[in-house]
Protein backbone atom coordinates (compact mmCIF):
# COMPACT_ATOMS: atom_id res chain seq x y z
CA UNK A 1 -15.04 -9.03 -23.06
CA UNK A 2 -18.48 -8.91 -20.86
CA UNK A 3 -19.15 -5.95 -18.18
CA UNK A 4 -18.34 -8.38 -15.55
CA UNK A 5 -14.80 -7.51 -13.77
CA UNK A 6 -13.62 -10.43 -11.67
CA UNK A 7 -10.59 -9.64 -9.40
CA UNK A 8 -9.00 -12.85 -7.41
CA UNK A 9 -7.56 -11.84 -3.75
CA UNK A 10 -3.86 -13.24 -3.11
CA UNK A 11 -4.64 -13.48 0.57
CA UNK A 12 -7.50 -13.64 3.29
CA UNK A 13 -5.83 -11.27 5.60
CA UNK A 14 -6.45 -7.49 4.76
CA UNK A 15 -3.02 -6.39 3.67
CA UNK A 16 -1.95 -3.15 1.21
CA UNK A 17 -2.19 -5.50 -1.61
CA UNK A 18 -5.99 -6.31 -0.82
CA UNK A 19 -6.62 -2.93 0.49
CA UNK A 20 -5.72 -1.98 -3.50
CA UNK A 21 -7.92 -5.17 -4.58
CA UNK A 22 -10.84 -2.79 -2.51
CA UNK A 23 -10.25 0.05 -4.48
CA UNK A 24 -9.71 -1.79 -8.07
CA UNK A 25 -13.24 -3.10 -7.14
CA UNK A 26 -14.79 0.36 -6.58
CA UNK A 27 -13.50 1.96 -9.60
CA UNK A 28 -14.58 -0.97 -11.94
CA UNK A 29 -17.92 -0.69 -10.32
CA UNK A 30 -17.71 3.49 -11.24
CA UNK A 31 -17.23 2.76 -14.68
CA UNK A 32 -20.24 0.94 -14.48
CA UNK A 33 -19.23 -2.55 -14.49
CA UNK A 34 -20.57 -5.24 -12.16
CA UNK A 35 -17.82 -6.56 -9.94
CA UNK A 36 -16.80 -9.67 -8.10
CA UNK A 37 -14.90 -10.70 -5.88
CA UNK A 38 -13.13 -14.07 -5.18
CA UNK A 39 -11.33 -14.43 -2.16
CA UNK A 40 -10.66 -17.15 0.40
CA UNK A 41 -13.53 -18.08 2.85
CA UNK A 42 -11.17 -18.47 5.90
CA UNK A 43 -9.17 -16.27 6.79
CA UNK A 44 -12.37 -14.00 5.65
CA UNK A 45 -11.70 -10.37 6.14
CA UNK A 46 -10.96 -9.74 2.71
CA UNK A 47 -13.89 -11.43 1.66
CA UNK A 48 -16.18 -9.90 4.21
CA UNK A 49 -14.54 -6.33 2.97
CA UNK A 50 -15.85 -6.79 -0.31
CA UNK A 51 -19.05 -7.51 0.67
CA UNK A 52 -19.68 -4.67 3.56
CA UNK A 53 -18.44 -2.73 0.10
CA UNK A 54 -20.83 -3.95 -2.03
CA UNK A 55 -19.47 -5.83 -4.40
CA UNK A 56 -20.09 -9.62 -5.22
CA UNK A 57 -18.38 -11.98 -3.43
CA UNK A 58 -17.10 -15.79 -4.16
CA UNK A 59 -15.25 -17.41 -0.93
CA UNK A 60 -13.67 -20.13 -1.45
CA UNK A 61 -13.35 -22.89 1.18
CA UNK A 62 -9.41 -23.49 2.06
CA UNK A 63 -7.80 -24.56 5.58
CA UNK A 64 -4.39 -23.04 3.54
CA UNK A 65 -2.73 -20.73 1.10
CA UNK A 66 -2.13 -23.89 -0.88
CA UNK A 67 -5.97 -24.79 -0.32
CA UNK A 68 -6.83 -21.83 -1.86
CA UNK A 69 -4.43 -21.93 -4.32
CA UNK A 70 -6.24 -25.24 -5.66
CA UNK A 71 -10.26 -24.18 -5.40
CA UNK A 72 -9.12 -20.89 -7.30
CA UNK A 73 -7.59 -22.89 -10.22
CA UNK A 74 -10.42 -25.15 -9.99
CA UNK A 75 -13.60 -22.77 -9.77
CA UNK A 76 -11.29 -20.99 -12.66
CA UNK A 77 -12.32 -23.49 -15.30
CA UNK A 78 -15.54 -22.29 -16.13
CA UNK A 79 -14.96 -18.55 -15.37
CA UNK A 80 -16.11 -16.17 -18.14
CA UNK A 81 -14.88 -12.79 -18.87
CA UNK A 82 -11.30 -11.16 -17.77
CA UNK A 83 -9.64 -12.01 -14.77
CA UNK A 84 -7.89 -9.40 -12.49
CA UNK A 85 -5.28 -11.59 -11.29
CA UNK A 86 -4.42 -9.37 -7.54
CA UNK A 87 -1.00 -10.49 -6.59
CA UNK A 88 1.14 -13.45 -7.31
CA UNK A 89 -0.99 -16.42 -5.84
CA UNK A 90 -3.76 -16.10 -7.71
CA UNK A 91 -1.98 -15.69 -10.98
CA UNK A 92 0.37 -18.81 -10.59
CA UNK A 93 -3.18 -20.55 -9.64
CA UNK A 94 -4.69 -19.61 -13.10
CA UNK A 95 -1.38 -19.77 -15.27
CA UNK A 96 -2.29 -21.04 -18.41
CA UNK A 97 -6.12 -19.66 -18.23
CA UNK A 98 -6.96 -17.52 -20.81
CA UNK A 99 -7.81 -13.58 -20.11
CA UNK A 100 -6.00 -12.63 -17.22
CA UNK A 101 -4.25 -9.49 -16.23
CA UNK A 102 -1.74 -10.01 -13.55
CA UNK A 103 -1.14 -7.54 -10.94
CA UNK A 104 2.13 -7.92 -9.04
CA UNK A 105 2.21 -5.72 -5.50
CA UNK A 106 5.58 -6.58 -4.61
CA UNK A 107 9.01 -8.07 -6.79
CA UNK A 108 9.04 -11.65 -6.50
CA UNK A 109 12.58 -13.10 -5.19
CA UNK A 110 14.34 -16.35 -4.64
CA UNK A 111 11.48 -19.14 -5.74
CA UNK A 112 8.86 -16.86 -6.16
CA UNK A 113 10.87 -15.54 -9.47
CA UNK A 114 11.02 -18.57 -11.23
CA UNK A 115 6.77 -18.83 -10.26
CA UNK A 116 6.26 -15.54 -11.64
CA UNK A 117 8.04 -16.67 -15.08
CA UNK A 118 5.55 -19.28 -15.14
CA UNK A 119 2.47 -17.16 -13.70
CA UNK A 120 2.75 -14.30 -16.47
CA UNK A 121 2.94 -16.30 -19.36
CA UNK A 122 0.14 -15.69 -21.90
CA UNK A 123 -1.51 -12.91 -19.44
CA UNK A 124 -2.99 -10.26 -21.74
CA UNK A 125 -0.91 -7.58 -19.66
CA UNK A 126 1.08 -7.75 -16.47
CA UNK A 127 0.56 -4.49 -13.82
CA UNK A 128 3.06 -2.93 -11.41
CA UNK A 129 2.61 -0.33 -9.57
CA UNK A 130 5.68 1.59 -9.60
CA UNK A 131 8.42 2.67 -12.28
CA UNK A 132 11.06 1.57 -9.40
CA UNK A 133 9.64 -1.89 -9.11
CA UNK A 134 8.97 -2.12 -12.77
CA UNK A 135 13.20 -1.95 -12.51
CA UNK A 136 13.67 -5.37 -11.64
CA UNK A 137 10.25 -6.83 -12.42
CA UNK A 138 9.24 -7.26 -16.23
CA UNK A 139 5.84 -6.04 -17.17
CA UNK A 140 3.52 -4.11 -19.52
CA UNK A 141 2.10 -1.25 -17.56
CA UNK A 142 2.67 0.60 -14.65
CA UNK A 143 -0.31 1.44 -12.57
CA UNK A 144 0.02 3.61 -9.92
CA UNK A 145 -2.07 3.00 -6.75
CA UNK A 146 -4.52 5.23 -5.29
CA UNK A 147 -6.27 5.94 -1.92
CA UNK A 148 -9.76 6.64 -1.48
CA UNK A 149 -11.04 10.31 -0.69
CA UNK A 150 -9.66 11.63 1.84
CA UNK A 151 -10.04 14.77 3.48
CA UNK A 152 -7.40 17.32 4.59
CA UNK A 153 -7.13 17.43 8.20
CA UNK A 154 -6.52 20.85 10.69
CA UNK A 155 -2.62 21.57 11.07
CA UNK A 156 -0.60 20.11 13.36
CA UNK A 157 -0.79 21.86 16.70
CA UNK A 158 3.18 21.81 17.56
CA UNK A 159 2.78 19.00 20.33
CA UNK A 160 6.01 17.53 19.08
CA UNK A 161 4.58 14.33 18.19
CA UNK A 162 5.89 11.89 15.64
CA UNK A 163 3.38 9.17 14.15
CA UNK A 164 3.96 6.05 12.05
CA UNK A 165 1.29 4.33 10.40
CA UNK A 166 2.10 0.52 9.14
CA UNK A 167 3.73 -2.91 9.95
CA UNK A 168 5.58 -3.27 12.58
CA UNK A 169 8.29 -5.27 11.12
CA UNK A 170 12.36 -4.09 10.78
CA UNK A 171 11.76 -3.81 6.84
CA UNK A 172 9.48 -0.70 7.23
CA UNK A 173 12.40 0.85 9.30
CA UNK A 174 10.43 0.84 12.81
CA UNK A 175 13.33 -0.08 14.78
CA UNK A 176 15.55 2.80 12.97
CA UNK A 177 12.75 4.97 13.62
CA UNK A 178 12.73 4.06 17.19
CA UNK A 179 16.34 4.52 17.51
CA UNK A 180 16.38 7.99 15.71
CA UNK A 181 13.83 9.17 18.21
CA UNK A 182 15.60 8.15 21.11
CA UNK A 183 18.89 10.24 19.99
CA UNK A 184 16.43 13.44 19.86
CA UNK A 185 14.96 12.74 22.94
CA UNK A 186 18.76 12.40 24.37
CA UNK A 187 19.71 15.87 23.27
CA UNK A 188 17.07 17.25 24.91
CA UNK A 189 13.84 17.42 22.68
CA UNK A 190 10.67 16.03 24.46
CA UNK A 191 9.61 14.08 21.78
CA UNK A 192 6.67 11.18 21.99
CA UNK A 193 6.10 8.38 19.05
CA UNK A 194 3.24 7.27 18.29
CA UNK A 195 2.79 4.29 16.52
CA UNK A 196 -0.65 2.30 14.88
CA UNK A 197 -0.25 -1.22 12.98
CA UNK A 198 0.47 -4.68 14.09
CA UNK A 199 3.36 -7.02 13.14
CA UNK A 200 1.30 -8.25 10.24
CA UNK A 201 3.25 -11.11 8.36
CA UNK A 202 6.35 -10.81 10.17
CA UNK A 203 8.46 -13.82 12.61
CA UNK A 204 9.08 -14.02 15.87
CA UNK A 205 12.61 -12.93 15.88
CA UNK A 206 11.48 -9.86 13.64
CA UNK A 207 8.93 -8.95 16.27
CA UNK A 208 11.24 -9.76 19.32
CA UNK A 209 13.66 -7.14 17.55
CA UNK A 210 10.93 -4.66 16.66
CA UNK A 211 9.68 -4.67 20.23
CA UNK A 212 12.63 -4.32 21.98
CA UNK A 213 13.48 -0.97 19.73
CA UNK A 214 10.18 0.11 20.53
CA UNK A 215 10.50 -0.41 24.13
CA UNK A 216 13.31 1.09 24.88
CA UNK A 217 11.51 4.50 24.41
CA UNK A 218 9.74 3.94 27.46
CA UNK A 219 6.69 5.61 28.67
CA UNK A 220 7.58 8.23 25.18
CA UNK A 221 5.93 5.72 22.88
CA UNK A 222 2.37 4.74 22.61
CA UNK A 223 1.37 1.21 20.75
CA UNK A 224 -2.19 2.17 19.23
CA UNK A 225 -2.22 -1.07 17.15
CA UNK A 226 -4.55 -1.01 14.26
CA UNK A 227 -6.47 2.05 14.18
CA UNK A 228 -8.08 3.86 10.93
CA UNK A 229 -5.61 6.25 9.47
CA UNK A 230 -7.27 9.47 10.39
CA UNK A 231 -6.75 8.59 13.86
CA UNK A 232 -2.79 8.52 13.88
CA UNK A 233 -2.50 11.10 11.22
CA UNK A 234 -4.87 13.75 13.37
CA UNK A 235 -2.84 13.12 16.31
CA UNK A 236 0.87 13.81 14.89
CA UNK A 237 3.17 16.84 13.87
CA UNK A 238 4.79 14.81 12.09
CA UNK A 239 4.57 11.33 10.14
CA UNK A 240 7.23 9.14 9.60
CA UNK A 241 7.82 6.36 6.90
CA UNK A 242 11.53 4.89 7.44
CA UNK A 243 11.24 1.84 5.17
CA UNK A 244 14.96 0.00 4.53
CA UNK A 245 13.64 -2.47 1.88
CA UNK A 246 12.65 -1.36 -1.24
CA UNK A 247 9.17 -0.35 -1.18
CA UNK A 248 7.05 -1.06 -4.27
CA UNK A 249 5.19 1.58 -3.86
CA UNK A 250 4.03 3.35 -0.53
CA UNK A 251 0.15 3.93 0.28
CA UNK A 252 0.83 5.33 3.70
CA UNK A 253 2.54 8.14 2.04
CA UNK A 254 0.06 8.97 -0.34
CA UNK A 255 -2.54 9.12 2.40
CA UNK A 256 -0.42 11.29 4.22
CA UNK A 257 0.08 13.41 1.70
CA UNK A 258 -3.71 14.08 1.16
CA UNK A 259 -4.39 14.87 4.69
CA UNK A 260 -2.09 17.81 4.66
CA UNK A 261 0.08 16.19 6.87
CA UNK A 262 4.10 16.74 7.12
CA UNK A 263 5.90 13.55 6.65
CA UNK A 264 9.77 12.25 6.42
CA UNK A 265 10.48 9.45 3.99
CA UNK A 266 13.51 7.14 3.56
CA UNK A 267 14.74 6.93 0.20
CA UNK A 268 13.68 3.20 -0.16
CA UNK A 269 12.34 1.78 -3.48
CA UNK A 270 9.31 4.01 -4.44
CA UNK A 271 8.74 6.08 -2.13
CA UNK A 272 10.31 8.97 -3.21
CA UNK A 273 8.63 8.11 -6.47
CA UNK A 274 5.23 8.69 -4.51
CA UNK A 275 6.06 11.66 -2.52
CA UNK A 276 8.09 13.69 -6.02
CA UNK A 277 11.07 14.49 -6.54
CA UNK A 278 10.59 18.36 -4.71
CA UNK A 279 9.25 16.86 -1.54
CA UNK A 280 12.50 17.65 1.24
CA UNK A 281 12.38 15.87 4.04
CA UNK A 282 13.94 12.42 2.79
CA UNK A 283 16.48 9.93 5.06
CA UNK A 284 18.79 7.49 3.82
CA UNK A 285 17.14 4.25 4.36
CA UNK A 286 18.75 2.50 7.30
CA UNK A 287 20.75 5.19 8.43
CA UNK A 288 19.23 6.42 12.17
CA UNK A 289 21.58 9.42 12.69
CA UNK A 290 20.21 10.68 8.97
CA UNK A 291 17.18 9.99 9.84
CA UNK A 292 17.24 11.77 13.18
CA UNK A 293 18.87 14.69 11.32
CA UNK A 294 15.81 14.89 8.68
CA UNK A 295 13.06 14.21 11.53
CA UNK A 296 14.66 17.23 13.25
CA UNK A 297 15.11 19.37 10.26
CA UNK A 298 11.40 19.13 9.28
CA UNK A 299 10.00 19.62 12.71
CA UNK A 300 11.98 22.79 13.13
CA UNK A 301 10.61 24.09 9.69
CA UNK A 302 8.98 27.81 9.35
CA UNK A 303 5.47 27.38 9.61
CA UNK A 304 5.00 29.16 6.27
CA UNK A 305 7.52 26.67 4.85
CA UNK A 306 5.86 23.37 6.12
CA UNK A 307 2.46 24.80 4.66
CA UNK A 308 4.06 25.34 1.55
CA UNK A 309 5.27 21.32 1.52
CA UNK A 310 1.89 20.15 2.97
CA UNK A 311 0.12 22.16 -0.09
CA UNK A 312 2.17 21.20 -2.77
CA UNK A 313 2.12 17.37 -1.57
CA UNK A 314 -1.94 17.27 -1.49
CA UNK A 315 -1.67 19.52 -5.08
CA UNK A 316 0.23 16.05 -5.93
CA UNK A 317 -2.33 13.36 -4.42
CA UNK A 318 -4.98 15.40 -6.49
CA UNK A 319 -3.51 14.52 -9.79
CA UNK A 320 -1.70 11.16 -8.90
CA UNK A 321 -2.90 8.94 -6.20
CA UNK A 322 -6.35 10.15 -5.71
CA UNK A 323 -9.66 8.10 -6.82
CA UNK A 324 -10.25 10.26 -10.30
CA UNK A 325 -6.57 9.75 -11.00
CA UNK A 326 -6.41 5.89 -10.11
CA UNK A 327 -9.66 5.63 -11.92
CA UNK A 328 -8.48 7.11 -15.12
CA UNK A 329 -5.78 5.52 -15.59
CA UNK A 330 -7.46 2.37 -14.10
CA UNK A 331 -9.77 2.62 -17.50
CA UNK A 332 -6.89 3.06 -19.40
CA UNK A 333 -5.69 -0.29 -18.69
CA UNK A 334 -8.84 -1.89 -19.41
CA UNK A 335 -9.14 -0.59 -22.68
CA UNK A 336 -5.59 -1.47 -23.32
CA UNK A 337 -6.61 -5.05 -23.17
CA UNK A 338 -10.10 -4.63 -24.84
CA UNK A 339 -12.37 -4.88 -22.14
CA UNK A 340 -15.40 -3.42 -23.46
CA UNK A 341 -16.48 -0.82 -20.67
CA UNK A 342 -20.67 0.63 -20.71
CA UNK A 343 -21.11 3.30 -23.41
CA UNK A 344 -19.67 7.20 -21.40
CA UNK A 345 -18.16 4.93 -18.86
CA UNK A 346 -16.26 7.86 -16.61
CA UNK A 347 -13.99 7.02 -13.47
């Protein structure tokens, strides 16, 4: 295979999925490959990410999903070289195509399973990203995500702030958390939530629900709607990640982890996986009071103790989820399939 790594988008909108596209990209391109990107030209952000990053760019022109769906499988026909197939859409575009690797981001259900039957077959490997995904979802590798570098940021300063970072939908737990905060606050503990993402994919009765949890914290919560990470994380004691459904994976986690800062998980799908099985401050998904309980447990942790968490979880980033880990491993896949990566290639 040629030195050329290709990588479709599944969407236009930035999501995690094409936030992982972003850093498949970069590492291909630090192994010394030449990279390119093919994404839909409207909605562009994707697109337009991959090109502020450097990398080549092919945007398609679509008014739809379905749109884009076509002009993939068409501009398909005459590509040359492996495909990086970023999510289910653009596989079940190409099915059929030779030299594709397909890289699922979340389990397919209802129709989507019987699509991803016919979207995998005769791939040269099909990625997940998590052993608790790879559960219910048949494949040939798991591939842990990565963040980019990140730096660790100064200790919380004990304002008795909780932060989450992510979609504001009732999947990723925001109206639990919500809830959970409001029972602390009613026993007496001043605490304020602050919360940065936007309702992303989600429906109107979704958002009508989310809001109304949200609300009900009054003047206690602050809406900072998508901000860069750093931002939320640097302003919180304490981040909070109460997913109910079962999370492929968990990005937000991993970034917290490498910025030193404490965080509470639910035990939902992978993120437990992500955060090891030592880290303590886990919630039953879906149950407030539990969460409530953990929340208050880890804010009321010896100083000595929380440092002793926040050093062991960035110990864990290091080797996992950061860029020379992703990379490595990234390589590994590639040579799996028998892409033929530039003589002392090194992630």
């Amino acid at each position: 295979m040629t030195d050329l790594f290709t990588i479709a988008a599944n969407r236009g909108e930035l999501g995690g999925g094409e936030v992982m596209l972003l850093q498949l990209a970069d590492a291909a391109r630090a192994l010394g490959l030449a990279t390119r990107v093919v994404a839909p030209r409207t909605p562009a952000e994707t697109a337009d990410a991959a090109h502020d990053a450097g990398h080549g760019v092919v945007a398609l022109p679509c008014r739809s999903r379905r749109d884009y769906a076509r002009a993939l499988r068409s501009w398909d026909r005459d590509r040359r070289g492996l495909l990086w197939c970023n999510g289910l859409l653009p596989a079940l575009a190409t099915a059929g195509h030779r030299d594709r690797v397909v890289h699922l981001h979340q389990a397919p259900t209802g129709a989507q399973s019987w699509a991803c039957r016919l979207a995998v077959a005769g791939a040269v490997t099909t990625v997940v990203p998590s052993v608790s995904m790879g559960r219910t979802v048949p494949h040939d590798v798991v591939l842990p995500n990565w963040t980019g570098d990140i730096a660790t940021l100064p200790e919380p300063t004990g304002r008795q702030v909780v932060g989450y970072l992510g979609r504001l939908q009732s999947d990723k737990g925001v109206d639990v958390l919500a809830d959970a905060v409001r029972g602390l606050r009613d026993t007496g503990r001043e605490l304020r939530l602050l919360v940065a993402g936007d309702h992303g994919f989600g429906d109107a009765a979704d958002r009508r629900r989310v809001d109304a949890a949200l609300a009900g914290l009054g003047d206690a919560v602050e809406l900072l709607g998508r901000v860069p990470r750093e931002e939320l994380l640097a302003s919180v004691d304490l981040a909070v990640f109460p997913s109910v459904w079962s999370e492929p994976f968990g990005l937000v986690v991993a970034e917290a982890m490498a910025s030193g800062v404490p965080f509470v998980i639910s035990d939902a799908g992978a993120l437990s996986e992500v955060a090891g099985p030592e880290h303590p401050w886990v919630a039953r998904a879906g149950d407030t009071a539990d969460l409530a309980r953990v929340i208050e447990e880890a804010l009321g942790c010896e100083p000595a103790r929380r440092r002793e968490v926040v050093a062991e979880a960035r110990r864990r980033w290091e080797q996992e989820f950061s860029p020379t880990a992703g990379g490595r491993r990234f390589a590994d896949v590639l040579r799996r399939v028998g892409y033929r990566l530039p003589s002392g290639a090194r992630p």
